[in-house]
Protein backbone atom coordinates (compact mmCIF):
# COMPACT_ATOMS: atom_id res chain seq x y z
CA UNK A 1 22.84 -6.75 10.87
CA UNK A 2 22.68 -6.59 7.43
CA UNK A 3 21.44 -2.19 6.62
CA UNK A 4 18.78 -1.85 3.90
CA UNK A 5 17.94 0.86 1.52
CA UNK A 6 14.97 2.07 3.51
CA UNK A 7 13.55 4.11 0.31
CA UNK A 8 13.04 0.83 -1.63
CA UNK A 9 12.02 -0.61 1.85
CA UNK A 10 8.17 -1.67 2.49
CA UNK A 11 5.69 -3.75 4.37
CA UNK A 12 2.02 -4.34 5.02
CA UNK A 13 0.02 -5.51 7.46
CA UNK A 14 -2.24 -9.32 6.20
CA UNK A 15 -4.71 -11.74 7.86
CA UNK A 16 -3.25 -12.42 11.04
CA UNK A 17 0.49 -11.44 9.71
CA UNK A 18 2.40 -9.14 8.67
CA UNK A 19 4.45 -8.91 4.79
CA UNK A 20 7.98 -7.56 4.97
CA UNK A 21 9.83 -6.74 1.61
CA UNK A 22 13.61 -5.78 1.20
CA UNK A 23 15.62 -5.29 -2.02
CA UNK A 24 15.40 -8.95 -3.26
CA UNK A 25 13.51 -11.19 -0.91
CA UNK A 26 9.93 -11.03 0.73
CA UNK A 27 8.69 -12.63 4.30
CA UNK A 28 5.05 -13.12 5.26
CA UNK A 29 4.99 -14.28 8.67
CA UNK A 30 0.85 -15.01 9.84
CA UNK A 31 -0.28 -16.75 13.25
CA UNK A 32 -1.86 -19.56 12.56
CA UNK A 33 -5.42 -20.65 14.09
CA UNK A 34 -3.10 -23.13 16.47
CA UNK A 35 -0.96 -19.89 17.52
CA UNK A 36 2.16 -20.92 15.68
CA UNK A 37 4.18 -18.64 13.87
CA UNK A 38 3.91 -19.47 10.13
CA UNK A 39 6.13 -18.09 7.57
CA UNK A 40 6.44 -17.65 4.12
CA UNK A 41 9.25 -16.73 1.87
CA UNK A 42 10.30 -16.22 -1.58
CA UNK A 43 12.81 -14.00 -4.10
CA UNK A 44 11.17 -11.05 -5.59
CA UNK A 45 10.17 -11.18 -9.26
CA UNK A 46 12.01 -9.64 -12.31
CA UNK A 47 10.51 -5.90 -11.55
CA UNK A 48 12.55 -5.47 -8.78
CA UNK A 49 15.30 -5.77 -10.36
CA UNK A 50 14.96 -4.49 -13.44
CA UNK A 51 16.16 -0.79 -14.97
CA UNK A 52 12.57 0.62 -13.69
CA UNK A 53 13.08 0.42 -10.00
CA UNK A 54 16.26 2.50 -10.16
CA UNK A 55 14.87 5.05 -13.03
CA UNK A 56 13.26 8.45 -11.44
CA UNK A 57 9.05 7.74 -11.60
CA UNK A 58 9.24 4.96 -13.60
CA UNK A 59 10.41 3.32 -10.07
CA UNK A 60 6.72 4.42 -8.97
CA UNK A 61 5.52 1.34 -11.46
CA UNK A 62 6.99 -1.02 -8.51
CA UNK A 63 5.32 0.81 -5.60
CA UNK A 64 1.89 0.44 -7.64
CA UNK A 65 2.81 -3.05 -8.19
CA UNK A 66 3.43 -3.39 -4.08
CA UNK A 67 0.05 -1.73 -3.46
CA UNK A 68 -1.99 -3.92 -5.83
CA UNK A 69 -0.46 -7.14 -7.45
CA UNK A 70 2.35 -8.34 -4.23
CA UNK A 71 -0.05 -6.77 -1.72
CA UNK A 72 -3.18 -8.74 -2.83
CA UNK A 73 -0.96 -12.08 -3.20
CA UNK A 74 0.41 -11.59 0.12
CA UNK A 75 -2.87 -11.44 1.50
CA UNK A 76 -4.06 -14.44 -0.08
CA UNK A 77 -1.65 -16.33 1.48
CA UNK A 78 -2.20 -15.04 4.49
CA UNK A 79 -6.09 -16.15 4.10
CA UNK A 80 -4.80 -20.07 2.83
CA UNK A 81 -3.24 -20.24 6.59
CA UNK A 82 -6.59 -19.82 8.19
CA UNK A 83 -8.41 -21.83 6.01
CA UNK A 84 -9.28 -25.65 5.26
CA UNK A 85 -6.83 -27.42 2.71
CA UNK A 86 -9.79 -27.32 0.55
CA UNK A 87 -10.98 -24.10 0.87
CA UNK A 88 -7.63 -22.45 -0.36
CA UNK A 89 -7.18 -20.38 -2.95
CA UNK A 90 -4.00 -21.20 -5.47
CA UNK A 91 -2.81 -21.85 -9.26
CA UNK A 92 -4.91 -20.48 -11.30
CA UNK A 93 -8.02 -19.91 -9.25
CA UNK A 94 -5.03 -17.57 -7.16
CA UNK A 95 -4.39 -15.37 -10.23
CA UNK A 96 -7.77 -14.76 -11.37
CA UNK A 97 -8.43 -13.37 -7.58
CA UNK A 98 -5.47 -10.97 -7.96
CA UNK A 99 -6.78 -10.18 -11.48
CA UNK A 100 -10.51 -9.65 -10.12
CA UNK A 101 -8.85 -7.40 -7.30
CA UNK A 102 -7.17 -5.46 -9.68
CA UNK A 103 -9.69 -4.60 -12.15
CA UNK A 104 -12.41 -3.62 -9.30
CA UNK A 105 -9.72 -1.55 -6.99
CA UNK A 106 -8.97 0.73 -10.63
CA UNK A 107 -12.43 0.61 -11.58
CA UNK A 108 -13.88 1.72 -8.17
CA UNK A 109 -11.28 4.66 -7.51
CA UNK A 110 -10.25 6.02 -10.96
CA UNK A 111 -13.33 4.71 -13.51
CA UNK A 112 -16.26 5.12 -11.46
CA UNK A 113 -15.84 8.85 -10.48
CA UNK A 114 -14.99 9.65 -14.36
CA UNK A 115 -18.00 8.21 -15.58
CA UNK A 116 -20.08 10.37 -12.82
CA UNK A 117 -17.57 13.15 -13.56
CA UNK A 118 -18.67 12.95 -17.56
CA UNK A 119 -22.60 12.24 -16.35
CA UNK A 120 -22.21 15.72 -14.19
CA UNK A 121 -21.55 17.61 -17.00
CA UNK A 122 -23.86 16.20 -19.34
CA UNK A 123 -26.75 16.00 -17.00
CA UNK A 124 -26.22 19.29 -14.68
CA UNK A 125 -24.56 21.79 -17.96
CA UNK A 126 -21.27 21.96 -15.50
CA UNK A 127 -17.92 22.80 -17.70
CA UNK A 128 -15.41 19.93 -18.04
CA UNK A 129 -13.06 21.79 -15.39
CA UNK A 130 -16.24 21.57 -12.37
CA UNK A 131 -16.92 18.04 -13.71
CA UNK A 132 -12.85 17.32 -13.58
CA UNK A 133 -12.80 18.51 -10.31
CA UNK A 134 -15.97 16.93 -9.15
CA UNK A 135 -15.02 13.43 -10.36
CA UNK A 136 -11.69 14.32 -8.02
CA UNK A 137 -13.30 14.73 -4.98
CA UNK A 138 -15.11 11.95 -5.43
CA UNK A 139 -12.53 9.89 -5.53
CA UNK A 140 -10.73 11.12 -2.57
CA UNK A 141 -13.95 10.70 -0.80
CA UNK A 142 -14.36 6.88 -1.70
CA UNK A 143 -11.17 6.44 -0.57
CA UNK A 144 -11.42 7.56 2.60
CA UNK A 145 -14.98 6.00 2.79
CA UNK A 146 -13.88 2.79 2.19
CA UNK A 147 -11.05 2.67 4.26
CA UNK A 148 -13.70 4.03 7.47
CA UNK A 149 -16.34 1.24 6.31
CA UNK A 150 -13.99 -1.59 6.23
CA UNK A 151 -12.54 -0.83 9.46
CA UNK A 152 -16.30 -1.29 11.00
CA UNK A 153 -15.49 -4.74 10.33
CA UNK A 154 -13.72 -6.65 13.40
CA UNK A 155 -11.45 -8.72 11.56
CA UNK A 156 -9.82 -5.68 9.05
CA UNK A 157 -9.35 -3.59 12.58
CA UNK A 158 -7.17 -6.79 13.66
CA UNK A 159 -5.36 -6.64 9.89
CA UNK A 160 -4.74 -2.73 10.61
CA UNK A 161 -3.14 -3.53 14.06
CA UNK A 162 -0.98 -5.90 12.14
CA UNK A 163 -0.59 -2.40 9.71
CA UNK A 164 0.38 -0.65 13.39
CA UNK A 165 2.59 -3.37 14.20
CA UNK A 166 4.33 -3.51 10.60
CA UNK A 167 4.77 0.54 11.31
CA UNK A 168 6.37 0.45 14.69
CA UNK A 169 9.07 -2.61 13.49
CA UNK A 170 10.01 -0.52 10.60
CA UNK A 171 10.66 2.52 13.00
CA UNK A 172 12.27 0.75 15.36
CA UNK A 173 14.33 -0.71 12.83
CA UNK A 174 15.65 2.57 11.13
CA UNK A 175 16.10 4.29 14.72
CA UNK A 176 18.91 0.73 15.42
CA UNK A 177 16.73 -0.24 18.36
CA UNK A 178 16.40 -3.48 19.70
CA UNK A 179 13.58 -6.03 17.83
CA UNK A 180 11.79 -7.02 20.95
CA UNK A 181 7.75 -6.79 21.25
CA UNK A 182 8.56 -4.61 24.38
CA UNK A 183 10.83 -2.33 22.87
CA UNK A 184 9.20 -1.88 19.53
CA UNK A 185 5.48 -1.10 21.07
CA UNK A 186 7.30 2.50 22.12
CA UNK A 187 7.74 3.65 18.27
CA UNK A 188 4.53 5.35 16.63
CA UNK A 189 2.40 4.00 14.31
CA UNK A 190 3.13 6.50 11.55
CA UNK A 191 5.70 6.34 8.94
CA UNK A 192 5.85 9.04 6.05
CA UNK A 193 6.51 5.65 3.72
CA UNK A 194 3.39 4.15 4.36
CA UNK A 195 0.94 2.82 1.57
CA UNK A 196 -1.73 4.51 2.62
CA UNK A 197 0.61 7.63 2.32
CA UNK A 198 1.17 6.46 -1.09
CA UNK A 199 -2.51 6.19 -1.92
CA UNK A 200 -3.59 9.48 -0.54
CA UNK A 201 -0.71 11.22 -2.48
CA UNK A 202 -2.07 9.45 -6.02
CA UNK A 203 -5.13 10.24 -5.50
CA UNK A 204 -4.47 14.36 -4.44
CA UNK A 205 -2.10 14.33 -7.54
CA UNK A 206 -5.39 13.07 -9.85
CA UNK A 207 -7.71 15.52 -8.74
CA UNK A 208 -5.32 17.66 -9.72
CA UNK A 209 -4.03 16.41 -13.13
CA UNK A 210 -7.67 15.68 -14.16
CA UNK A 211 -8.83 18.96 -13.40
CA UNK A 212 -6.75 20.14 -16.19
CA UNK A 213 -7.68 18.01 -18.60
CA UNK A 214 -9.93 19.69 -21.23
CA UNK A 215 -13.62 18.35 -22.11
CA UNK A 216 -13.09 14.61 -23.74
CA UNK A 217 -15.82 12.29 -24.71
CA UNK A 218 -16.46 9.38 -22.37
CA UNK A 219 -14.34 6.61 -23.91
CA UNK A 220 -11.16 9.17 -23.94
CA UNK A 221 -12.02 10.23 -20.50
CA UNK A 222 -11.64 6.52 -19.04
CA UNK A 223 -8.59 5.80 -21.38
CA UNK A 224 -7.00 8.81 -19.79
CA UNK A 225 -7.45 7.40 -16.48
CA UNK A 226 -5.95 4.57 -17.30
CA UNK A 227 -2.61 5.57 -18.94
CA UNK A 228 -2.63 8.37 -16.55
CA UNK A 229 -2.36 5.98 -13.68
CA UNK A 230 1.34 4.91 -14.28
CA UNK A 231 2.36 8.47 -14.46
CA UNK A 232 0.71 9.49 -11.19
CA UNK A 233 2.31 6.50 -9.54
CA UNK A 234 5.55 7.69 -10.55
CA UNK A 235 5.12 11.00 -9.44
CA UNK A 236 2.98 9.90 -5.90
CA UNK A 237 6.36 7.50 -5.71
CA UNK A 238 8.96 9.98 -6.27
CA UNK A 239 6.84 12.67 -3.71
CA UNK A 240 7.02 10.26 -0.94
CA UNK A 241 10.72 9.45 -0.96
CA UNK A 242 11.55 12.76 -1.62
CA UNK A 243 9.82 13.62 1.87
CA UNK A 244 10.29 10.50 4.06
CA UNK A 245 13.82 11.41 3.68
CA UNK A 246 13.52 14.95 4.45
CA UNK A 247 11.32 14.54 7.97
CA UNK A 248 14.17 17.12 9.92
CA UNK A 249 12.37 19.77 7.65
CA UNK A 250 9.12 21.80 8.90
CA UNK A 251 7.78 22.74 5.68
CA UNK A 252 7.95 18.88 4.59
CA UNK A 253 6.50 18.00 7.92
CA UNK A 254 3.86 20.20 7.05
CA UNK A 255 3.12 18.70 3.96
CA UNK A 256 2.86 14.73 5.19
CA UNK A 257 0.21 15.88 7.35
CA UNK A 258 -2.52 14.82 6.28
CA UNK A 259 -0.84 11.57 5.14
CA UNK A 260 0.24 10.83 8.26
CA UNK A 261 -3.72 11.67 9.38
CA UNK A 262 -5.06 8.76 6.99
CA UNK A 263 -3.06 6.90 8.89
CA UNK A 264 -4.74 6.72 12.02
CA UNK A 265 -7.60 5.11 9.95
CA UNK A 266 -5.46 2.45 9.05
CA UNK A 267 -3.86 1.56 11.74
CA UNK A 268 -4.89 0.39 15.50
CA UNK A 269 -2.29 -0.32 18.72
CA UNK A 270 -1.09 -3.82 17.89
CA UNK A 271 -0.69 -6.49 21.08
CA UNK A 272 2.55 -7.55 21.61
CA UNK A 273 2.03 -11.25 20.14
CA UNK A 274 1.28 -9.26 17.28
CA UNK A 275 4.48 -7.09 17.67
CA UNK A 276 5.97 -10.96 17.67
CA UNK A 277 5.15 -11.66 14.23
CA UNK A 278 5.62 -8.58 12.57
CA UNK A 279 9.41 -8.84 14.27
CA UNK A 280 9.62 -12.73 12.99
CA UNK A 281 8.36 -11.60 9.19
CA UNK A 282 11.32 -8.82 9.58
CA UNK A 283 13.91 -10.87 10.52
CA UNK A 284 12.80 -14.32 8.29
CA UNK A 285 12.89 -10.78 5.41
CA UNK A 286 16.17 -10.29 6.22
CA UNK A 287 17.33 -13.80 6.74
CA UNK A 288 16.71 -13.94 2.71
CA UNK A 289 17.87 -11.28 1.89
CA UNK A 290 21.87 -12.82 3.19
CA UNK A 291 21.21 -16.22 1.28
CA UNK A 292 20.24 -14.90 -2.22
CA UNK A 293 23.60 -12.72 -1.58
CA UNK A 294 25.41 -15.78 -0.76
């Protein structure tokens, strides 16, 4: 078996499927409304192997991109399996999606809570650190709203036992065990890598940074959120490889707590013919991986 760089090593759960991506390669492997196995590969684009993803937070630019732009893709795929031929979403109609996606996931989580950050002050005579901090909190609390109100719906608690699946085949993986459904349902759902870890730790690290920031007038105060956003990616990235790779410590275990706590709102007990796929998008992942070596 071919051993991967688990740092640069990620996955996420989709409609029905799981995504698995190594160094070079990504697999998408989705069950299909006639319960066959479907998967989907391709070579990863230029960012992955560029100078970023091997320079110290700039390398956090890829994770962001994983989180958003490959994430988002992946899961449009995923939705073109269960769908009519003419109901599918693709060329340019596909890019405008992951462009829409984009724009409302920065606007919801980093724009929106400046703007009633800035309207706090004006309105309620609060100083620009309260309002900083205020427009913080808010953020971490839409995040963790959102993730709680989506998984009301039945068909994202199916896509986060596909997340649970995704979690125990990476485990299972880096602890050399054997890729069967039976034998992966024993790992746990957590892993300190986790996007959800990822998320949690950008978001912590902007209440912080922002509450820092002086008083700025509404147009800066947006700007700054949005050439912020890189750097706190970097730094999120850097933070959770520094501590996924130092688990044998109890401070750090101390301090993945509560990312390892989000967790359990984003991820259920998968079924075993789940466990199947997320062990077929693995191995089709790492099938790849050997032929763009070759």
């Amino acid at each position: 078996m071919s051993e991967l760089k688990m740092p640069t090593y990620g996955g996420q759960a989709v409609i029905e499927g799981v995504m698995m991506r190594g160094l070079k390669a990504v697999a998408i492997a989705m069950r299909a409304p006639n319960k066959e196995i479907v998967i989907h590969t391709e070579n990863l684009g230029g960012i992955y192997k560029s100078r970023i993803s091997k320079i110290p937070f700039l390398r956090g630019l890829v994770m962001l991109w994983d989180a958003l732009g490959l994430g988002m893709r992946a899961l449009t795929i995923s939705a073109n399996v269960q769908t009519d031929e003419e109901e599918k979403i693709e060329g340019p109609m596909l890019y405008v999606t992951l462009g829409i996606s984009l724009i409302f996931g920065i606007g919801l989580f980093f724009l929106l809570p400046a703007v009633v950050g800035q309207l706090a002050e004006n309105y309620l005579g609060i100083s620009s650190w309260w309002g900083n901090l205020a427009e913080g909190v808010m953020r971490l609390f839409l995040l963790i709203a959102y993730i709680w109100l989506v998984a009301l719906m039945p068909d994202i608690r199916r896509v986060y036992a596909y997340h649970g699946a995704e979690h125990k085949t990476i485990n299972a993986f880096e602890a050399g065990a054997d890729l069967t459904p039976e034998t992966v349902s024993r790992f746990s759902l957590e892993h300190p890598r986790c996007g959800t870890a990822f998320l949690l730790t950008l978001v912590l690290l902007s209440v912080l940074v922002f509450s820092l920031l002086g008083p700025l007038p509404m147009f800066w105060r947006l700007v700054s959120r949005i050439l912020l956003l890189p750097v706190l990616a970097g730094v999120a990235y850097e933070y959770i490889r520094w501590t996924s790779s130092h688990m044998d410590s109890p401070f750090v275990r101390v301090l993945v707590r509560p990312n390892l706590a989000l967790q359990h709102l984003t991820t259920r007990e998968p079924s075993l013919d789940m466990l199947e796929v997320s062990i077929a998008a693995f191995n089709a992942m790492q099938t790849s991986e050997r032929q763009v070596n070759l």
